[in-house]
C-alpha atoms as a PDB file:
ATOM      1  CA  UNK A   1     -52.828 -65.910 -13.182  1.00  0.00           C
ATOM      2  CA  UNK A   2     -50.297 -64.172 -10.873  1.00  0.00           C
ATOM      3  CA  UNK A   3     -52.220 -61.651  -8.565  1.00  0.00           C
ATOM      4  CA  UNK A   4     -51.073 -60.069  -5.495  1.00  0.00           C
ATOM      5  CA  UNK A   5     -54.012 -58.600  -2.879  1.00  0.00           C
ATOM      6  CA  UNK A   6     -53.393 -55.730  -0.491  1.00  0.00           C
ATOM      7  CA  UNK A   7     -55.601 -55.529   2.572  1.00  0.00           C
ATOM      8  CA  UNK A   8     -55.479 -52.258   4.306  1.00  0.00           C
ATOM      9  CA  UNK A   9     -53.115 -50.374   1.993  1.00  0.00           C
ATOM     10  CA  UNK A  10     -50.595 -48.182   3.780  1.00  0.00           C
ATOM     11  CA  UNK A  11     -50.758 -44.532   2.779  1.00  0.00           C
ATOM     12  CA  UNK A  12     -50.404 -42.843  -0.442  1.00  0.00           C
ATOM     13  CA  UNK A  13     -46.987 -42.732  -0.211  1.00  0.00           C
ATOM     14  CA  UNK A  14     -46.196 -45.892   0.689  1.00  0.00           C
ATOM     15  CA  UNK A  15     -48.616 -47.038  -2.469  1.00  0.00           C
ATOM     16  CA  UNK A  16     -46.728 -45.047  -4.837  1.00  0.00           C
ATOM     17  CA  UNK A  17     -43.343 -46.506  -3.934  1.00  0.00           C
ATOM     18  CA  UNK A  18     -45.308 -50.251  -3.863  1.00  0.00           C
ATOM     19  CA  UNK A  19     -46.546 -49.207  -7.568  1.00  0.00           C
ATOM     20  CA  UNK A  20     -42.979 -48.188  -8.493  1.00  0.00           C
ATOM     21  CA  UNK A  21     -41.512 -51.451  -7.280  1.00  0.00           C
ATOM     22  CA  UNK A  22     -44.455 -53.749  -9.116  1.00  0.00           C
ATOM     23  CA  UNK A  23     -44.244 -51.374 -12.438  1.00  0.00           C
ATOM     24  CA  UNK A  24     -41.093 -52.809 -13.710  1.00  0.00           C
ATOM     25  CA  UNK A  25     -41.734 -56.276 -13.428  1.00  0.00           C
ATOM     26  CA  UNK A  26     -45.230 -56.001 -14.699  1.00  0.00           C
ATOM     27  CA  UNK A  27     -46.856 -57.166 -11.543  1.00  0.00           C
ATOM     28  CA  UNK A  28     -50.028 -55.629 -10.283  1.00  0.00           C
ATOM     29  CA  UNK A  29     -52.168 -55.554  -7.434  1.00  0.00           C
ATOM     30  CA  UNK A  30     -55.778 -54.792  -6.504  1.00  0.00           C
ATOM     31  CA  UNK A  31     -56.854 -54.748  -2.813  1.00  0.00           C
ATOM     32  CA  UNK A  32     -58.736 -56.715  -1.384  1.00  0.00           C
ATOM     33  CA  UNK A  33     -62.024 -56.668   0.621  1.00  0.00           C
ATOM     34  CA  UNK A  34     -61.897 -58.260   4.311  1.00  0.00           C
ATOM     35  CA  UNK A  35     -65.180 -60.332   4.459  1.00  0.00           C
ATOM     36  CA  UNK A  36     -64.466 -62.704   1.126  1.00  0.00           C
ATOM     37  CA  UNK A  37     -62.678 -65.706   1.646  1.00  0.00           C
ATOM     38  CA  UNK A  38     -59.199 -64.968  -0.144  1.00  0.00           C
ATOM     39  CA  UNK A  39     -59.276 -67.614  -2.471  1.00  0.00           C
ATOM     40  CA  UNK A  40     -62.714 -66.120  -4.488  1.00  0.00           C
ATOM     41  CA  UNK A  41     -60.766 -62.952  -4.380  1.00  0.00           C
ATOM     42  CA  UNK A  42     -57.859 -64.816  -5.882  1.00  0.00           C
ATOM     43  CA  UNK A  43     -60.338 -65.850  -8.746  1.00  0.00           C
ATOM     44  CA  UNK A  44     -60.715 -69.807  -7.933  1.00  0.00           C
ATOM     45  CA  UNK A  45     -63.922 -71.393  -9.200  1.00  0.00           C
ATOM     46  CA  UNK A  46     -64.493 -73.455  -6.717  1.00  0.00           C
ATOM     47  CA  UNK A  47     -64.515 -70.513  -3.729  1.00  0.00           C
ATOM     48  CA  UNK A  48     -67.940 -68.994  -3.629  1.00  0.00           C
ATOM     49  CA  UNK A  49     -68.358 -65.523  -2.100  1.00  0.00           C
ATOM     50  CA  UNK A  50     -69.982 -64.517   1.318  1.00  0.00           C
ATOM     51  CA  UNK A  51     -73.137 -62.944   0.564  1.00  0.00           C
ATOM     52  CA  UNK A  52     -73.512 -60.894   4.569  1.00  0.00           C
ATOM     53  CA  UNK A  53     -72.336 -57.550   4.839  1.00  0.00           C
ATOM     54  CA  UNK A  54     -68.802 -57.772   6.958  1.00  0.00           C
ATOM     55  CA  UNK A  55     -69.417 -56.579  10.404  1.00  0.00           C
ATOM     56  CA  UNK A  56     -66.010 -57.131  12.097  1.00  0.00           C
ATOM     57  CA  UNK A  57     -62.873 -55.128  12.705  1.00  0.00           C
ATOM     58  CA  UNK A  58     -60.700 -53.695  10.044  1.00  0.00           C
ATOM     59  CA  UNK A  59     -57.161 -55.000   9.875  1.00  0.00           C
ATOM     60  CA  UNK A  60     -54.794 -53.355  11.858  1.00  0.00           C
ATOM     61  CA  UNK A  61     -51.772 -53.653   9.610  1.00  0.00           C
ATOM     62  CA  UNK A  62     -51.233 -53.724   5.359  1.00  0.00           C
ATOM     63  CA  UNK A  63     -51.210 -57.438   4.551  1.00  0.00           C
ATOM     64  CA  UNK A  64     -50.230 -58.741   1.182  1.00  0.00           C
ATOM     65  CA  UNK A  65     -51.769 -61.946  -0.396  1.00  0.00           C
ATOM     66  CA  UNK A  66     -49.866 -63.441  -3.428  1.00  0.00           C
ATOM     67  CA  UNK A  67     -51.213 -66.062  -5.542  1.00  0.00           C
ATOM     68  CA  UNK A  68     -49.668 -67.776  -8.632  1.00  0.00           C
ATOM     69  CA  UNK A  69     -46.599 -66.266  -8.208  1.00  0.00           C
ATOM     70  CA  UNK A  70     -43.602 -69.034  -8.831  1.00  0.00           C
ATOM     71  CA  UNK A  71     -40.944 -68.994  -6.213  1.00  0.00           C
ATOM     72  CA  UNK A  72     -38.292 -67.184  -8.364  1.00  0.00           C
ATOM     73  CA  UNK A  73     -41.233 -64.357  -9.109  1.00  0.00           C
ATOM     74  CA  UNK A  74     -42.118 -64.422  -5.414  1.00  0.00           C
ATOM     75  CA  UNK A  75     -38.474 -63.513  -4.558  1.00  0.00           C
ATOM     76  CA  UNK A  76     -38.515 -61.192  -7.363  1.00  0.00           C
ATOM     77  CA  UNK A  77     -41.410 -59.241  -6.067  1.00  0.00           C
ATOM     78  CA  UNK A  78     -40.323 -58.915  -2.365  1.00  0.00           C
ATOM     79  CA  UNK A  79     -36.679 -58.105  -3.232  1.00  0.00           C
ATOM     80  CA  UNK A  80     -38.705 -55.118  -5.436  1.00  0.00           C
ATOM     81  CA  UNK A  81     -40.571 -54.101  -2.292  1.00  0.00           C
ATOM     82  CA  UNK A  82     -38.127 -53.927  -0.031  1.00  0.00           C
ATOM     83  CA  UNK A  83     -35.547 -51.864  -2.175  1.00  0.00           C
ATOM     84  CA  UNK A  84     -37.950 -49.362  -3.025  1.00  0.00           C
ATOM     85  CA  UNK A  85     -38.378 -48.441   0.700  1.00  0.00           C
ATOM     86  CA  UNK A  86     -42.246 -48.736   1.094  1.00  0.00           C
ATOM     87  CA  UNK A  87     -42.043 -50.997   3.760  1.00  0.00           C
ATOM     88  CA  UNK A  88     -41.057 -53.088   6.080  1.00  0.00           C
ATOM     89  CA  UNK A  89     -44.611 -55.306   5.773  1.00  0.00           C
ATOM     90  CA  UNK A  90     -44.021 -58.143   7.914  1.00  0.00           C
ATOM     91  CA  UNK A  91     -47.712 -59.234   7.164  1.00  0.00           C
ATOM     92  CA  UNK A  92     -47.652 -61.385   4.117  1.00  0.00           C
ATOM     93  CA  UNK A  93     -49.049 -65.113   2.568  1.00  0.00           C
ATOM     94  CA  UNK A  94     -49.094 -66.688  -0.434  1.00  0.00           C
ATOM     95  CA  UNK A  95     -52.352 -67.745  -1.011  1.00  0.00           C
ATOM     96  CA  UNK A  96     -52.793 -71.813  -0.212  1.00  0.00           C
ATOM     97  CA  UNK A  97     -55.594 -74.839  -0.392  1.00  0.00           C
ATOM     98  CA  UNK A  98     -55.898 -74.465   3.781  1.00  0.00           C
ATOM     99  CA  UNK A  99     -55.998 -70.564   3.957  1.00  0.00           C
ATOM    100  CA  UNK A 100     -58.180 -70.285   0.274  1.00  0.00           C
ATOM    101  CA  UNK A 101     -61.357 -70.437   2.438  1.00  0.00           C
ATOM    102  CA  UNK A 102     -60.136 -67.803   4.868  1.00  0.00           C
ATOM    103  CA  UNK A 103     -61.592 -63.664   5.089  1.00  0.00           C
ATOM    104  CA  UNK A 104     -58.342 -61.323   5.469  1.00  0.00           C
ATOM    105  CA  UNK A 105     -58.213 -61.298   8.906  1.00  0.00           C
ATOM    106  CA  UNK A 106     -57.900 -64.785   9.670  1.00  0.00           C
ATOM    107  CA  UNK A 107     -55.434 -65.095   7.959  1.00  0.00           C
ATOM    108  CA  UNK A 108     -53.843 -61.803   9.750  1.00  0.00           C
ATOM    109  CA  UNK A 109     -54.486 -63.433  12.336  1.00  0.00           C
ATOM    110  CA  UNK A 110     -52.301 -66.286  11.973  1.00  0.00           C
ATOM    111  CA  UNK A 111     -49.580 -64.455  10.613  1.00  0.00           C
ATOM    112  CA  UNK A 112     -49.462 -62.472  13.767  1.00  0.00           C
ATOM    113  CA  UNK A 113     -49.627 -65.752  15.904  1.00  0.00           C
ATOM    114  CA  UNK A 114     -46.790 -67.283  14.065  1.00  0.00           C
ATOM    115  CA  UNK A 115     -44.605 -64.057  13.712  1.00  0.00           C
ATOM    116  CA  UNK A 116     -45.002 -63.608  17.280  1.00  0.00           C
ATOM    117  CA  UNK A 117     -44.357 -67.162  18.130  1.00  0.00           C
ATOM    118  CA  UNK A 118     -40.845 -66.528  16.065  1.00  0.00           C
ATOM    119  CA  UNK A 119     -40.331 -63.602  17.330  1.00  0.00           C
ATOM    120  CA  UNK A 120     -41.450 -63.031  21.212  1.00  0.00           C
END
């Protein structure tokens, strides 16, 4: 089931204009809580949840998780976000078998490392 998470969702104006983009192609989101490993949020079986209480930091950016989209839906999506002026959000993954056991800000955390690594 297509499903897109958003960790540390920008500010109510920037949600309406991500709502507005999503409504059209009937694409919703739900955010996401920063101690579960993404893919339980993500509804796989096979990830079971962390039962501690999350101590650590918060994230410091939004981050979007997508999962189940197809590549033509993915593009879809993004194109939608960035025309309706939301953004930018260079903190984004689609959800995978290596980063499925990961909490929201490891896998921030590697998107940083590799957009800076790109980008010094």
């Amino acid at each position: 089931k297509e499903m897109i998470l958003l960790f540390n969702p920008p500010a109510k104006e920037q949600l309406l204009k991500i709502r507005s983009a999503l409504l059209p192609l009937h694409t919703a989101y739900q955010t996401g809580t920063d101690n579960q490993p993404l893919g339980y949020l993500a509804g796989m079986k096979d990830i079971s949840p962390v039962e501690e209480n999350y101590a650590g930091e918060e994230l410091p950016d939004t981050m979007f998780l997508f999962s189940s989209l197809s590549s033509s839906r993915l593009d879809q999506v993004l194109a939608a976000l960035r025309k309706s002026g939301a953004g930018p959000f260079p903190y984004k993954a689609v959800l995978t078998a290596t980063n499925s056991k990961w909490n929201a800000l490891d896998c921030f955390n590697e998107i940083r490392r590799e957009h800076e690594a790109l980008h010094p």
